[in-house]
PDB file of N, CA and C in Angstrom:
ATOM      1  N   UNK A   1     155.006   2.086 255.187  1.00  0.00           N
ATOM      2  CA  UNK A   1     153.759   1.424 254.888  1.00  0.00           C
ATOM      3  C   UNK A   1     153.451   1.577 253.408  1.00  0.00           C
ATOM      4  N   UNK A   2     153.027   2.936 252.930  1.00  0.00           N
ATOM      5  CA  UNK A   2     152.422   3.061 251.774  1.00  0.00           C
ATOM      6  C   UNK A   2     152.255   4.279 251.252  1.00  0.00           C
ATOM      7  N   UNK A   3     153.042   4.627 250.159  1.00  0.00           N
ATOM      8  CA  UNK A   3     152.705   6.246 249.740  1.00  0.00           C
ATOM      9  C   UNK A   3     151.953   6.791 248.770  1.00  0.00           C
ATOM     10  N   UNK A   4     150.662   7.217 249.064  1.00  0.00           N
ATOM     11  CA  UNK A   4     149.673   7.717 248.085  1.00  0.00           C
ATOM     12  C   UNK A   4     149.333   9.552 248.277  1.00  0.00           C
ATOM     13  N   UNK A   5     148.748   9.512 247.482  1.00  0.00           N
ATOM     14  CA  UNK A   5     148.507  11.120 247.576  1.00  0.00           C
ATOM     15  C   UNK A   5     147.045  11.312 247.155  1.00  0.00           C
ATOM     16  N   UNK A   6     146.661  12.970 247.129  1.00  0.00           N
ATOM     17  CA  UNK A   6     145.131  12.971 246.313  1.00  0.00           C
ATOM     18  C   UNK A   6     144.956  13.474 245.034  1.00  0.00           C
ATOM     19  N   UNK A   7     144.592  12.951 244.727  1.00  0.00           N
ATOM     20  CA  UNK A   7     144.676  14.307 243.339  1.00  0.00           C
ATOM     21  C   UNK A   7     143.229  14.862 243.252  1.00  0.00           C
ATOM     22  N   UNK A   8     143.407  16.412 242.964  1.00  0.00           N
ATOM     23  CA  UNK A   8     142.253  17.369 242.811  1.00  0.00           C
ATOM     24  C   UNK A   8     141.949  17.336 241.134  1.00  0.00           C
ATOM     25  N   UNK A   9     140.605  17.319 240.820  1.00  0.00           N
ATOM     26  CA  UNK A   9     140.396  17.642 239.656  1.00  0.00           C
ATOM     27  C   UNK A   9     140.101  18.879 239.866  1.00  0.00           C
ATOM     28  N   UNK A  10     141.129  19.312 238.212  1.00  0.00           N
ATOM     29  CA  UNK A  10     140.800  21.031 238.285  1.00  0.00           C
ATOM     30  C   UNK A  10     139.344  21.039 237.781  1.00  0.00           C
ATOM     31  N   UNK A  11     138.410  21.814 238.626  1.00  0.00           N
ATOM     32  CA  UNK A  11     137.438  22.001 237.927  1.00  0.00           C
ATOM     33  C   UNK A  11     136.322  23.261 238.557  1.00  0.00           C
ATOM     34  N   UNK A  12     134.731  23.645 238.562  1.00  0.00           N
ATOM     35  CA  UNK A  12     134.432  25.081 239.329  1.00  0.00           C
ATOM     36  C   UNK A  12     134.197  23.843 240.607  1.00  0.00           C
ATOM     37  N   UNK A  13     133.514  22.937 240.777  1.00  0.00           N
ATOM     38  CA  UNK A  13     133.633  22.319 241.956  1.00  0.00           C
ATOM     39  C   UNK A  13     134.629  21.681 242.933  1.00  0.00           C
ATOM     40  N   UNK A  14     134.707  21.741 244.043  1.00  0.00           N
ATOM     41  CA  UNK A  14     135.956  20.487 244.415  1.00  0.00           C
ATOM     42  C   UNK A  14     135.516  19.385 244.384  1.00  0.00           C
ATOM     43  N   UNK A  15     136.182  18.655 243.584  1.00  0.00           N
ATOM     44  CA  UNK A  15     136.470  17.346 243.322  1.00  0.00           C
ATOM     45  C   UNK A  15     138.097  16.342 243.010  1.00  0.00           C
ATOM     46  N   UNK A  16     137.720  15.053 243.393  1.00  0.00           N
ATOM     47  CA  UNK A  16     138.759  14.723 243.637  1.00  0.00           C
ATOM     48  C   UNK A  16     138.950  13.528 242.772  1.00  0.00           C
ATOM     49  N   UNK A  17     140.087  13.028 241.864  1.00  0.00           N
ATOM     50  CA  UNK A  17     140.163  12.311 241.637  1.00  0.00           C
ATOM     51  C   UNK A  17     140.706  10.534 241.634  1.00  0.00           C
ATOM     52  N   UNK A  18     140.128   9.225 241.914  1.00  0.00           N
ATOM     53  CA  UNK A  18     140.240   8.250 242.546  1.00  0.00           C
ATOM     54  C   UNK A  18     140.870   7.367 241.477  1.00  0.00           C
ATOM     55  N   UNK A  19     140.901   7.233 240.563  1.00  0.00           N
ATOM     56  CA  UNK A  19     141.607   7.012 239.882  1.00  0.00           C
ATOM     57  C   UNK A  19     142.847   6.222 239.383  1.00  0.00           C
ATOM     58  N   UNK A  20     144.030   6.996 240.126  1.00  0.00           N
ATOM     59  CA  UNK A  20     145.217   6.553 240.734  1.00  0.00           C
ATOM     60  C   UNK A  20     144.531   5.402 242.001  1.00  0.00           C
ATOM     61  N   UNK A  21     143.923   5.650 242.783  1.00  0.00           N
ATOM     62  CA  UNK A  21     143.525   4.565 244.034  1.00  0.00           C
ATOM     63  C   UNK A  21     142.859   3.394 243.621  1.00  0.00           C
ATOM     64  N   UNK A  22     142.111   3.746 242.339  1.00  0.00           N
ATOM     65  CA  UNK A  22     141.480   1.736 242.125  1.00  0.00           C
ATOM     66  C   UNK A  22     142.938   1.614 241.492  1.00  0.00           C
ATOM     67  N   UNK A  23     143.832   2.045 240.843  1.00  0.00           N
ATOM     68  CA  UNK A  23     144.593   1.439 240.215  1.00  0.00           C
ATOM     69  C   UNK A  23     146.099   0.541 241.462  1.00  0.00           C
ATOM     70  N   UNK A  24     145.678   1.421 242.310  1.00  0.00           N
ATOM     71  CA  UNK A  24     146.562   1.034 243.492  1.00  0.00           C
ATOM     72  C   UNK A  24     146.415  -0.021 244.247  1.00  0.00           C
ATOM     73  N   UNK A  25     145.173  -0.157 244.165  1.00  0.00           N
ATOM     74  CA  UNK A  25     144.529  -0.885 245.156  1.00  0.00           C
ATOM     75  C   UNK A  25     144.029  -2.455 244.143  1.00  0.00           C
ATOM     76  N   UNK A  26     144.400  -2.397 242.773  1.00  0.00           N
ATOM     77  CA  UNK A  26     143.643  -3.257 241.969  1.00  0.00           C
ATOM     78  C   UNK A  26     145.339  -4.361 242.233  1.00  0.00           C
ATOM     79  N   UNK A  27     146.609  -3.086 242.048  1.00  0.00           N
ATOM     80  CA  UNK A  27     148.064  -3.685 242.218  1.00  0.00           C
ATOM     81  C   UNK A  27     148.099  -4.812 243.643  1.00  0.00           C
ATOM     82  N   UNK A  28     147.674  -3.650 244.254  1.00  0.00           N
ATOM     83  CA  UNK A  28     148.078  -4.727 245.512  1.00  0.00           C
ATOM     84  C   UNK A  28     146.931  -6.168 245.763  1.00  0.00           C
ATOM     85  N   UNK A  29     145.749  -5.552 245.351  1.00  0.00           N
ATOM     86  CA  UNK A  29     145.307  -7.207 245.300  1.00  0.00           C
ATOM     87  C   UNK A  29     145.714  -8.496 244.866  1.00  0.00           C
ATOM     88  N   UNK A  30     145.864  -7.777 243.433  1.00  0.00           N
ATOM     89  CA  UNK A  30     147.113  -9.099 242.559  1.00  0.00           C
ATOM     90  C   UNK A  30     148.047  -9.307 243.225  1.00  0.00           C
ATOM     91  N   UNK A  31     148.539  -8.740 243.780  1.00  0.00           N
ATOM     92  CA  UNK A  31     150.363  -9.187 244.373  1.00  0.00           C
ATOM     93  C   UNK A  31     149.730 -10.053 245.693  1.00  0.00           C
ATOM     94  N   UNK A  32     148.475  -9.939 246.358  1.00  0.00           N
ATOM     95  CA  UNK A  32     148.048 -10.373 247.879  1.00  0.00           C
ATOM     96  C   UNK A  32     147.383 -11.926 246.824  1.00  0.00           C
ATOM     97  N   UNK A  33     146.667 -11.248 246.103  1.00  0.00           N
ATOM     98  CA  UNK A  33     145.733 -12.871 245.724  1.00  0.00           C
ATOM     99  C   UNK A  33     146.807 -14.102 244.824  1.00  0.00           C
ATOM    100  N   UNK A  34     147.559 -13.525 244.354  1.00  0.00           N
ATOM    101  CA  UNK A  34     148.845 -14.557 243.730  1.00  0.00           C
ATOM    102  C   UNK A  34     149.579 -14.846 244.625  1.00  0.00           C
ATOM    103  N   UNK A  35     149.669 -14.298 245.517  1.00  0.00           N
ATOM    104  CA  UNK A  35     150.471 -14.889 246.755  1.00  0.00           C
ATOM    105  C   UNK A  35     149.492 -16.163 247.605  1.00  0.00           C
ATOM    106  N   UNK A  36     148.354 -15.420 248.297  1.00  0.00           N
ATOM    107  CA  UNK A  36     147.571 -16.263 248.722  1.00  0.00           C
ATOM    108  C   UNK A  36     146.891 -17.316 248.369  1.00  0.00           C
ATOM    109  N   UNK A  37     146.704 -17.541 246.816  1.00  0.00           N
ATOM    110  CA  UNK A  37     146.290 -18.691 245.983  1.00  0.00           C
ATOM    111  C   UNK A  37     146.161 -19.929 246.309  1.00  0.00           C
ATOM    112  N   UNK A  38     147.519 -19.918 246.441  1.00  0.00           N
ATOM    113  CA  UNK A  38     148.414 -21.533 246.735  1.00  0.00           C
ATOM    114  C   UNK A  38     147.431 -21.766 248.079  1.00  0.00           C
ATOM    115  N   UNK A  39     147.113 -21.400 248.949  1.00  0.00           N
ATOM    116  CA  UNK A  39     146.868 -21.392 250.101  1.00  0.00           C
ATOM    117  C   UNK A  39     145.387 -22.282 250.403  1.00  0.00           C
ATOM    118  N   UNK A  40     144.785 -21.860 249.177  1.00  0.00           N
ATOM    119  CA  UNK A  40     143.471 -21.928 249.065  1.00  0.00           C
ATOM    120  C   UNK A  40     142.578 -21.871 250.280  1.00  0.00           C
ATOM    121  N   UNK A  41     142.468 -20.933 251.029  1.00  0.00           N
ATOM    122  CA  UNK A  41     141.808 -20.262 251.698  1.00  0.00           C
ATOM    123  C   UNK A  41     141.473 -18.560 251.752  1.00  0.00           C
ATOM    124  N   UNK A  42     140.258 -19.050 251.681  1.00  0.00           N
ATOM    125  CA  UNK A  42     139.689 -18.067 251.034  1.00  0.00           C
ATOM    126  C   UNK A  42     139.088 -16.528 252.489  1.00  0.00           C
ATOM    127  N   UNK A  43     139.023 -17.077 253.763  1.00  0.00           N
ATOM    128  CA  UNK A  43     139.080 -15.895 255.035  1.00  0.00           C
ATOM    129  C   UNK A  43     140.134 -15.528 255.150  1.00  0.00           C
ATOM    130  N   UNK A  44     141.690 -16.439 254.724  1.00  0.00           N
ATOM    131  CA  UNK A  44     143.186 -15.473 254.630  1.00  0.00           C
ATOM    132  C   UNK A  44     143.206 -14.508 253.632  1.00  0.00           C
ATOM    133  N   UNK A  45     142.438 -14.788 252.519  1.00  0.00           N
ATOM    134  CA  UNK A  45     142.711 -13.402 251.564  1.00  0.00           C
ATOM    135  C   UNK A  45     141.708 -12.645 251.988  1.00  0.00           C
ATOM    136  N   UNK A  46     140.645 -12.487 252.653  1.00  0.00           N
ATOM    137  CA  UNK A  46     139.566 -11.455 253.012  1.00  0.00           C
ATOM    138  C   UNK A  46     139.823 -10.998 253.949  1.00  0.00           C
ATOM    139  N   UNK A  47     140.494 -11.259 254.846  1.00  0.00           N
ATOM    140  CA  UNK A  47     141.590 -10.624 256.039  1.00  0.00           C
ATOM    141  C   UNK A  47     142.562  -9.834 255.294  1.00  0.00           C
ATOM    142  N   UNK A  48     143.598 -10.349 254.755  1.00  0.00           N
ATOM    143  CA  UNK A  48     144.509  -9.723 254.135  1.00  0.00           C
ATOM    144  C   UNK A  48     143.898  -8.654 252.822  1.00  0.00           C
ATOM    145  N   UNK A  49     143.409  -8.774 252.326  1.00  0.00           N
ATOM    146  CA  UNK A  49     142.204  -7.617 251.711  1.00  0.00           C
ATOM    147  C   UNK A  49     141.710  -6.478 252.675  1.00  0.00           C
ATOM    148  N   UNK A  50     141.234  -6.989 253.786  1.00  0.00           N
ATOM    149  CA  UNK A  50     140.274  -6.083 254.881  1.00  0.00           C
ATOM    150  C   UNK A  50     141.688  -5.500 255.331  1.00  0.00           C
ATOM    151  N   UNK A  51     142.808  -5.883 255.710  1.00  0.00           N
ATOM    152  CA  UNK A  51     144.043  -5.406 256.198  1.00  0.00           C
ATOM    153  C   UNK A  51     145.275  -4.353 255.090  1.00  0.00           C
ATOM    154  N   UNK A  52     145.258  -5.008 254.315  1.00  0.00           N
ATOM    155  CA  UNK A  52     146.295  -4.536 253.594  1.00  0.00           C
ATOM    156  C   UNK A  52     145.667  -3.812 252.209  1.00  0.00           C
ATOM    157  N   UNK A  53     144.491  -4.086 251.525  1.00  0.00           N
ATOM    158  CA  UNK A  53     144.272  -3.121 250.578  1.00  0.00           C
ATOM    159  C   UNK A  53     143.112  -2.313 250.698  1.00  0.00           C
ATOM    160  N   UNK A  54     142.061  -2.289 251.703  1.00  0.00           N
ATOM    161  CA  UNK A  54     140.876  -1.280 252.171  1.00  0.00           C
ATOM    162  C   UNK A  54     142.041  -0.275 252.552  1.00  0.00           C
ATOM    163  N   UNK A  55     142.839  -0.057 253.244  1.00  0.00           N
ATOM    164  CA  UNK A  55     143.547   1.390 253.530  1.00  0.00           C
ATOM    165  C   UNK A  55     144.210   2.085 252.788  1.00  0.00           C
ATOM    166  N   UNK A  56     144.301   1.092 251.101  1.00  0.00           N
ATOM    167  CA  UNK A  56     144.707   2.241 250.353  1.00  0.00           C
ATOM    168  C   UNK A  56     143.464   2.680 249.816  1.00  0.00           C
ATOM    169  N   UNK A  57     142.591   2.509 249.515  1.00  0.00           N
ATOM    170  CA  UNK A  57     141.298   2.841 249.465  1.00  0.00           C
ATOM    171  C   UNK A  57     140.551   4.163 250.171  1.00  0.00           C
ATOM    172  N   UNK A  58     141.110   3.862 251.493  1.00  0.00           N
ATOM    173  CA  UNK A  58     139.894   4.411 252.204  1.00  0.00           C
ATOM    174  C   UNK A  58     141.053   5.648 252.697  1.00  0.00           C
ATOM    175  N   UNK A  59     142.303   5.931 252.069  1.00  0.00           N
ATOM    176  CA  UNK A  59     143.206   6.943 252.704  1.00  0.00           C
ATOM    177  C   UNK A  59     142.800   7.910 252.911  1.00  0.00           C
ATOM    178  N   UNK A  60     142.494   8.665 253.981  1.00  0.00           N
ATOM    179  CA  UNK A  60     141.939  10.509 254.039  1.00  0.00           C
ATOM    180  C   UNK A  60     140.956  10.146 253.228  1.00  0.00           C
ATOM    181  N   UNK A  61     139.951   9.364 253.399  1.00  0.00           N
ATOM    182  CA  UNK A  61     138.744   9.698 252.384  1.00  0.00           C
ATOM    183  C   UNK A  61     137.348  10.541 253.279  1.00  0.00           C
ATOM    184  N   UNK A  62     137.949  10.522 254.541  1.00  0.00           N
ATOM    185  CA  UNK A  62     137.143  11.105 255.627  1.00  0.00           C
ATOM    186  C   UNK A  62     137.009  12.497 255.289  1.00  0.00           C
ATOM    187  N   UNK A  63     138.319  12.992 255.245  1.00  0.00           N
ATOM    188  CA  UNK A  63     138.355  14.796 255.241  1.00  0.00           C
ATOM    189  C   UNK A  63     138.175  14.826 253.477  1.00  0.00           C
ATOM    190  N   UNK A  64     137.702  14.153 252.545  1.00  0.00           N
ATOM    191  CA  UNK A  64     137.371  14.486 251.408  1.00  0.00           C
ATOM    192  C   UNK A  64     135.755  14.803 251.176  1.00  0.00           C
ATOM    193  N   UNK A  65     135.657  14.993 250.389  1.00  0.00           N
ATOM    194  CA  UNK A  65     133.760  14.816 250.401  1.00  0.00           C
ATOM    195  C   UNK A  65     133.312  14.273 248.603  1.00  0.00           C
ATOM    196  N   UNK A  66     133.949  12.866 248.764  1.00  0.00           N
ATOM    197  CA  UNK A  66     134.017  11.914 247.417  1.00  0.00           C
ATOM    198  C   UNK A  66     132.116  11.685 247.119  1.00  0.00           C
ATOM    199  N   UNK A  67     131.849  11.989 245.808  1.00  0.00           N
ATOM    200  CA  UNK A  67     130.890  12.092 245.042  1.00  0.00           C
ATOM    201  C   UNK A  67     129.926  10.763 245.175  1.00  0.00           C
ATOM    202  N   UNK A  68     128.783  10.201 244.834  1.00  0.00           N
ATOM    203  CA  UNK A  68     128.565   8.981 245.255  1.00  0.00           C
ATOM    204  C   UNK A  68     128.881   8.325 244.110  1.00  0.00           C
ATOM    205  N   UNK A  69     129.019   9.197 242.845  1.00  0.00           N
ATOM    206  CA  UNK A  69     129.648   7.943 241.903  1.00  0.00           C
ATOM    207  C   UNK A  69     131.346   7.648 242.355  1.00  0.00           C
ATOM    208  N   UNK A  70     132.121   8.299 242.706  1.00  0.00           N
ATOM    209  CA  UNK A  70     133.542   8.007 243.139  1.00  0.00           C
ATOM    210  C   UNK A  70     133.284   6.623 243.988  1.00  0.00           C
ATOM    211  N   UNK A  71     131.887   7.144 245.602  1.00  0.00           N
ATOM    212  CA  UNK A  71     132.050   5.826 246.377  1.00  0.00           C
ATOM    213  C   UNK A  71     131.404   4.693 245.849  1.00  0.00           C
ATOM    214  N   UNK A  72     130.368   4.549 244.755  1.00  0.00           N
ATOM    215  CA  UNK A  72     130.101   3.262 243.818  1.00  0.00           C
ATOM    216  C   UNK A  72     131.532   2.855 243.589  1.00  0.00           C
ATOM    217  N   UNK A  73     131.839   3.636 242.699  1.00  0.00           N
ATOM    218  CA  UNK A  73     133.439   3.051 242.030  1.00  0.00           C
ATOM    219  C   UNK A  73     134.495   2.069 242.880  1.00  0.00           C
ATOM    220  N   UNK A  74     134.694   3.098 243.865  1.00  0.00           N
ATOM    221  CA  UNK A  74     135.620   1.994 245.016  1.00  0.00           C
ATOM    222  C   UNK A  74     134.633   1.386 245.158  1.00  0.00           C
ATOM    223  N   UNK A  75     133.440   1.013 246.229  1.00  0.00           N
ATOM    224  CA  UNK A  75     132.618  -0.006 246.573  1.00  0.00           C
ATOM    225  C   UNK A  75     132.865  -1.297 245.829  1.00  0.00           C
ATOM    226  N   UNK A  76     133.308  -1.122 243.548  1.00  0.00           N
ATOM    227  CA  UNK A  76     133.006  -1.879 242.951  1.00  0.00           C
ATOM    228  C   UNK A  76     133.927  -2.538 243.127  1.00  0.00           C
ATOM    229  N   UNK A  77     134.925  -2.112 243.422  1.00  0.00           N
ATOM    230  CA  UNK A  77     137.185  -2.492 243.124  1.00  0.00           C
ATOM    231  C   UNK A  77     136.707  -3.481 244.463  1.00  0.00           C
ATOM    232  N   UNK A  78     136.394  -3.309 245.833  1.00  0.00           N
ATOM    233  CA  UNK A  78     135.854  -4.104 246.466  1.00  0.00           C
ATOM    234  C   UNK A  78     134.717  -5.483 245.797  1.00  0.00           C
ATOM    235  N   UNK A  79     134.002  -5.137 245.489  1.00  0.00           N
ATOM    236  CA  UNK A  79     132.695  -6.320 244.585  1.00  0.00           C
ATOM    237  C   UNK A  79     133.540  -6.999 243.866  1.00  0.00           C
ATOM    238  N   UNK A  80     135.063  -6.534 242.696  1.00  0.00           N
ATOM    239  CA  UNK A  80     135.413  -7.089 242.022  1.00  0.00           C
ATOM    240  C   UNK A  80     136.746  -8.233 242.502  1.00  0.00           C
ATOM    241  N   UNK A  81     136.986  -7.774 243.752  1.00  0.00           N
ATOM    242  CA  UNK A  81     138.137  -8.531 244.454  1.00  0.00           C
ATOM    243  C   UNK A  81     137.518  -9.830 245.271  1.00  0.00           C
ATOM    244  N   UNK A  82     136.183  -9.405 246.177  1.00  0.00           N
ATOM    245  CA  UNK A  82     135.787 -10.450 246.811  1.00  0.00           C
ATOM    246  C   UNK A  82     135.005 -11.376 245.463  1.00  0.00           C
ATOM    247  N   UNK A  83     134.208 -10.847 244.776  1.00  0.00           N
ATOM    248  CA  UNK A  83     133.907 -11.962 243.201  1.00  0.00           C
ATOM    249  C   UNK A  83     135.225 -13.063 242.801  1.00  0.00           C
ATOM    250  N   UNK A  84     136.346 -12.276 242.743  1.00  0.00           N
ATOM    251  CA  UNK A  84     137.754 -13.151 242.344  1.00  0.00           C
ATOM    252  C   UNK A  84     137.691 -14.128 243.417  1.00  0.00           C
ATOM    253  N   UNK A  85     138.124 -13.575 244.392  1.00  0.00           N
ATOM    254  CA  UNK A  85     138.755 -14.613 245.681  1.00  0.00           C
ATOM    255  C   UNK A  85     137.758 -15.815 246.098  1.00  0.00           C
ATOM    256  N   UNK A  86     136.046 -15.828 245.581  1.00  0.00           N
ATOM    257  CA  UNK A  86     135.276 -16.590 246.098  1.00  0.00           C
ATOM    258  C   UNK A  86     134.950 -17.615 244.953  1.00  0.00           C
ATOM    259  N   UNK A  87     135.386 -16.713 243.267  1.00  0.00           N
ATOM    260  CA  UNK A  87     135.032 -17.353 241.884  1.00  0.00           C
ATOM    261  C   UNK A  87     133.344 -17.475 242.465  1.00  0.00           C
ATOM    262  N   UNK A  88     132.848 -16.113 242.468  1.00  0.00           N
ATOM    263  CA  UNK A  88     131.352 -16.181 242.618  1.00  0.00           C
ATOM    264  C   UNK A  88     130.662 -14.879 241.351  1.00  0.00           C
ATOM    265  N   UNK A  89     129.544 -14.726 240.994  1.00  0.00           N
ATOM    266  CA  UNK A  89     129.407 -13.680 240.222  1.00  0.00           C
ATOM    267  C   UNK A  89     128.918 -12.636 241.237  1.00  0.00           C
ATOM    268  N   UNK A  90     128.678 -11.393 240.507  1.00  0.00           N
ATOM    269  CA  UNK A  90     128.477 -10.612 241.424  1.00  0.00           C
ATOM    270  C   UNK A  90     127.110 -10.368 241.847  1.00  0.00           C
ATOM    271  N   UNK A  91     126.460 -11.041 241.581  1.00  0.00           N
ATOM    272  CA  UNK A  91     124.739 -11.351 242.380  1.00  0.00           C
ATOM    273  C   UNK A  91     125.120 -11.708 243.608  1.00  0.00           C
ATOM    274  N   UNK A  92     126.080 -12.580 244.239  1.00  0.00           N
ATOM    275  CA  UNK A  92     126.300 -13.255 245.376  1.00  0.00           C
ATOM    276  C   UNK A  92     127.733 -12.541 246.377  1.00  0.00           C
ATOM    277  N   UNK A  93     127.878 -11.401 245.623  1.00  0.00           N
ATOM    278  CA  UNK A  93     128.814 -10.620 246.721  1.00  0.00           C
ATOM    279  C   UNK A  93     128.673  -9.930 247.776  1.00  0.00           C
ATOM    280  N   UNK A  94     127.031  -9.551 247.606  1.00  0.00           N
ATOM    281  CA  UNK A  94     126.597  -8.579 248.800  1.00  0.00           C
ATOM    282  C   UNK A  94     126.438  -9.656 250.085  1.00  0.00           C
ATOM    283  N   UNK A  95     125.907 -11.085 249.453  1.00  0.00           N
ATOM    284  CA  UNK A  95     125.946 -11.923 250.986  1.00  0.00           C
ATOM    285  C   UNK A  95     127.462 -12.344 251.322  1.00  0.00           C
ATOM    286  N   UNK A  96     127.961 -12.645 250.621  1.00  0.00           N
ATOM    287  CA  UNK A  96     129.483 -13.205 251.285  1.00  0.00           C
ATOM    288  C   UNK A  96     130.161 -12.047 252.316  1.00  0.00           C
ATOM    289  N   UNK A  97     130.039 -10.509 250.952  1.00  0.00           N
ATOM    290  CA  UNK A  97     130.304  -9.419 252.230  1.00  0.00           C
ATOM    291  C   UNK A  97     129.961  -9.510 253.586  1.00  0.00           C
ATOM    292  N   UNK A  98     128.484  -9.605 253.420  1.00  0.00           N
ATOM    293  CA  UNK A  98     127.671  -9.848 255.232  1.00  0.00           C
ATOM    294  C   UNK A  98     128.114 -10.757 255.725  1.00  0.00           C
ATOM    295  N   UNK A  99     128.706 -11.851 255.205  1.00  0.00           N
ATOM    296  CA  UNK A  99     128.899 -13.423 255.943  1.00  0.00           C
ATOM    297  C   UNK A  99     130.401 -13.020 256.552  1.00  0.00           C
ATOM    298  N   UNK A 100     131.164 -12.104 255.857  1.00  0.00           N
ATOM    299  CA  UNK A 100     132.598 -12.462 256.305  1.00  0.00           C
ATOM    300  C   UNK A 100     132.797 -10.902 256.748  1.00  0.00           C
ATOM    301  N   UNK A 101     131.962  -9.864 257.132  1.00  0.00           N
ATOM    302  CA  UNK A 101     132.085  -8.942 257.562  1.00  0.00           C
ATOM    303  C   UNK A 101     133.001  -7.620 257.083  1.00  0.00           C
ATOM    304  N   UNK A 102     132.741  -7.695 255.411  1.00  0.00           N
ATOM    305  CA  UNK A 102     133.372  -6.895 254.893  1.00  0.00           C
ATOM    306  C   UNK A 102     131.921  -5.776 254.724  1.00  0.00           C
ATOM    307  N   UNK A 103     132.345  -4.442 255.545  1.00  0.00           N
ATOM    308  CA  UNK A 103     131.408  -3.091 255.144  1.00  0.00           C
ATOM    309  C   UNK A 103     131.151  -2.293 254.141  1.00  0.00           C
ATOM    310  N   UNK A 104     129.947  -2.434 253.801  1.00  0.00           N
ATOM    311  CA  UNK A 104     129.887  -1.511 252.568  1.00  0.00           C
ATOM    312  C   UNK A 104     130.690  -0.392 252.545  1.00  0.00           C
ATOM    313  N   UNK A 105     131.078   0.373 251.462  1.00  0.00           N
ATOM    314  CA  UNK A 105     131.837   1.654 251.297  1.00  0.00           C
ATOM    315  C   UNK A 105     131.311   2.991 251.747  1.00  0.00           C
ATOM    316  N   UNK A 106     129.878   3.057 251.597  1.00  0.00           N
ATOM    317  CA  UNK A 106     129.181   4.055 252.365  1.00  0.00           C
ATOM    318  C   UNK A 106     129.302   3.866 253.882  1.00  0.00           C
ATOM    319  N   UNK A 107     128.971   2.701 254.310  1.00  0.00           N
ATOM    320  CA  UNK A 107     129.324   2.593 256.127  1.00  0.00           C
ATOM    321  C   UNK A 107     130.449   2.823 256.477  1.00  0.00           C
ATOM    322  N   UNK A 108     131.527   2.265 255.541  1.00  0.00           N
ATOM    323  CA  UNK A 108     132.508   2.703 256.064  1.00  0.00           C
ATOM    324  C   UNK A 108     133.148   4.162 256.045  1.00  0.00           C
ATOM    325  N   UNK A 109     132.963   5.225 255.193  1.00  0.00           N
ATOM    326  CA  UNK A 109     132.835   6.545 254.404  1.00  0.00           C
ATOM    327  C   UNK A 109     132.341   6.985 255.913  1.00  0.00           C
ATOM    328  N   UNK A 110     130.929   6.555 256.047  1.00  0.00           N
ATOM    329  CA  UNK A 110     130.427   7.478 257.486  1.00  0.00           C
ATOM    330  C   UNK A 110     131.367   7.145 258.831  1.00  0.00           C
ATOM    331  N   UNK A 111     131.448   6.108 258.615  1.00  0.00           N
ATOM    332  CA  UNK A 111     131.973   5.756 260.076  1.00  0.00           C
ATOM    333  C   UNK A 111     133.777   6.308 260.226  1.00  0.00           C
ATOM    334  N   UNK A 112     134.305   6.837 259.353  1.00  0.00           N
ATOM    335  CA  UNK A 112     135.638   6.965 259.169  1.00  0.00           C
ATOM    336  C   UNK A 112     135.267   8.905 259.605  1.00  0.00           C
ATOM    337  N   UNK A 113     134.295   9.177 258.738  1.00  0.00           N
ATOM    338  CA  UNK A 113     133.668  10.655 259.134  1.00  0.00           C
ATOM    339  C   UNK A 113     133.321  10.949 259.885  1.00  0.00           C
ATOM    340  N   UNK A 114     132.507  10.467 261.039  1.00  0.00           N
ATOM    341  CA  UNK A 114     132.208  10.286 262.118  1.00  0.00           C
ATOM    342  C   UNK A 114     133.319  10.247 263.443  1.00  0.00           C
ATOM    343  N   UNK A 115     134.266   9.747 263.136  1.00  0.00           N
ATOM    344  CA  UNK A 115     135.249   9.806 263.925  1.00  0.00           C
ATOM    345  C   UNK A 115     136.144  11.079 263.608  1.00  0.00           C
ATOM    346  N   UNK A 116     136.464  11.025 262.339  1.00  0.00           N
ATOM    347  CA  UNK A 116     137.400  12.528 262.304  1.00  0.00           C
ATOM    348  C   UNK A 116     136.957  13.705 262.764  1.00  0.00           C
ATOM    349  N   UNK A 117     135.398  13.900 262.709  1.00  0.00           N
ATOM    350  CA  UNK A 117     134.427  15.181 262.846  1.00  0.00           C
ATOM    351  C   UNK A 117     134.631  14.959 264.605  1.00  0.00           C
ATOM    352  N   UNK A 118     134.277  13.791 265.026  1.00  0.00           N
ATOM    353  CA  UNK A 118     134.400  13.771 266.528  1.00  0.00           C
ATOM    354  C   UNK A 118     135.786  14.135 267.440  1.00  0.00           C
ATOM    355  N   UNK A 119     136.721  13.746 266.439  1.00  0.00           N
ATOM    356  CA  UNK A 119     138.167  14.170 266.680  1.00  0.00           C
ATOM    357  C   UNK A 119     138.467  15.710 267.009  1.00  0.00           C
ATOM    358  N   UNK A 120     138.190  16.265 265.454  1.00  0.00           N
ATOM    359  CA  UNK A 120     138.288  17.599 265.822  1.00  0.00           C
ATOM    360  C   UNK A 120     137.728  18.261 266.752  1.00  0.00           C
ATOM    361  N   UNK A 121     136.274  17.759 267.590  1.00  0.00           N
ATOM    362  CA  UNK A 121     135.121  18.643 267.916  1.00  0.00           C
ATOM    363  C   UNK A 121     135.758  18.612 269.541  1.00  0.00           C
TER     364      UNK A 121
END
């Protein structure tokens, strides 16, 4: 599938750095949205987005405890992919999100936590 890792910032807190993951996740969009182009449909690349680049994103982000500026950051790599694929600015990303059922990064953060915590318990 896909090989990523985490990286820890050395520092007195744990923290983690994301970094490497928008850059991962910025790759595979380009390679999904230059592919899908031609196509000009625009729910095949938000599928294939929701499928193939939210999971490098969202890898083990459950058992991490990512900062809320880290989850702005991804949230944005999201804002900045669905903005491309719709050629909309980003005033109009939070409704397309709702329209085509892409979850904010915090809902999804809990709901990924929610299950692992329930896993273990």
């Amino acid at each position: 599938m896909f090989c990523t890792f985490i990286c820890i910032k050395a520092s007195r807190e744990f923290a983690c750095d994301f970094d490497h993951v928008e850059a991962k996740f910025c790759r595979t969009f380009k390679c999904i949205y230059a592919k899908s182009f031609t196509g000009n449909s625009e729910l095949i690349t938000i599928e294939l987005l929701r499928s193939c680049c939210l999971p490098v994103l969202l890898y083990a982000i459950e058992s991490l405890l990512p900062r809320v500026c880290d989850i702005n950051s991804l949230n944005n790599c999201t804002n900045v992919a669905v903005a491309k694929i719709f050629k909309i600015s980003f005033n109009n990303v939070d409704f397309i999100r709702q329209m085509t059922g892409l979850t904010g990064f915090r809902v999804l953060v809990a709901e990924r936590r929610s299950r692992f915590f329930s896993k273990l318990h």
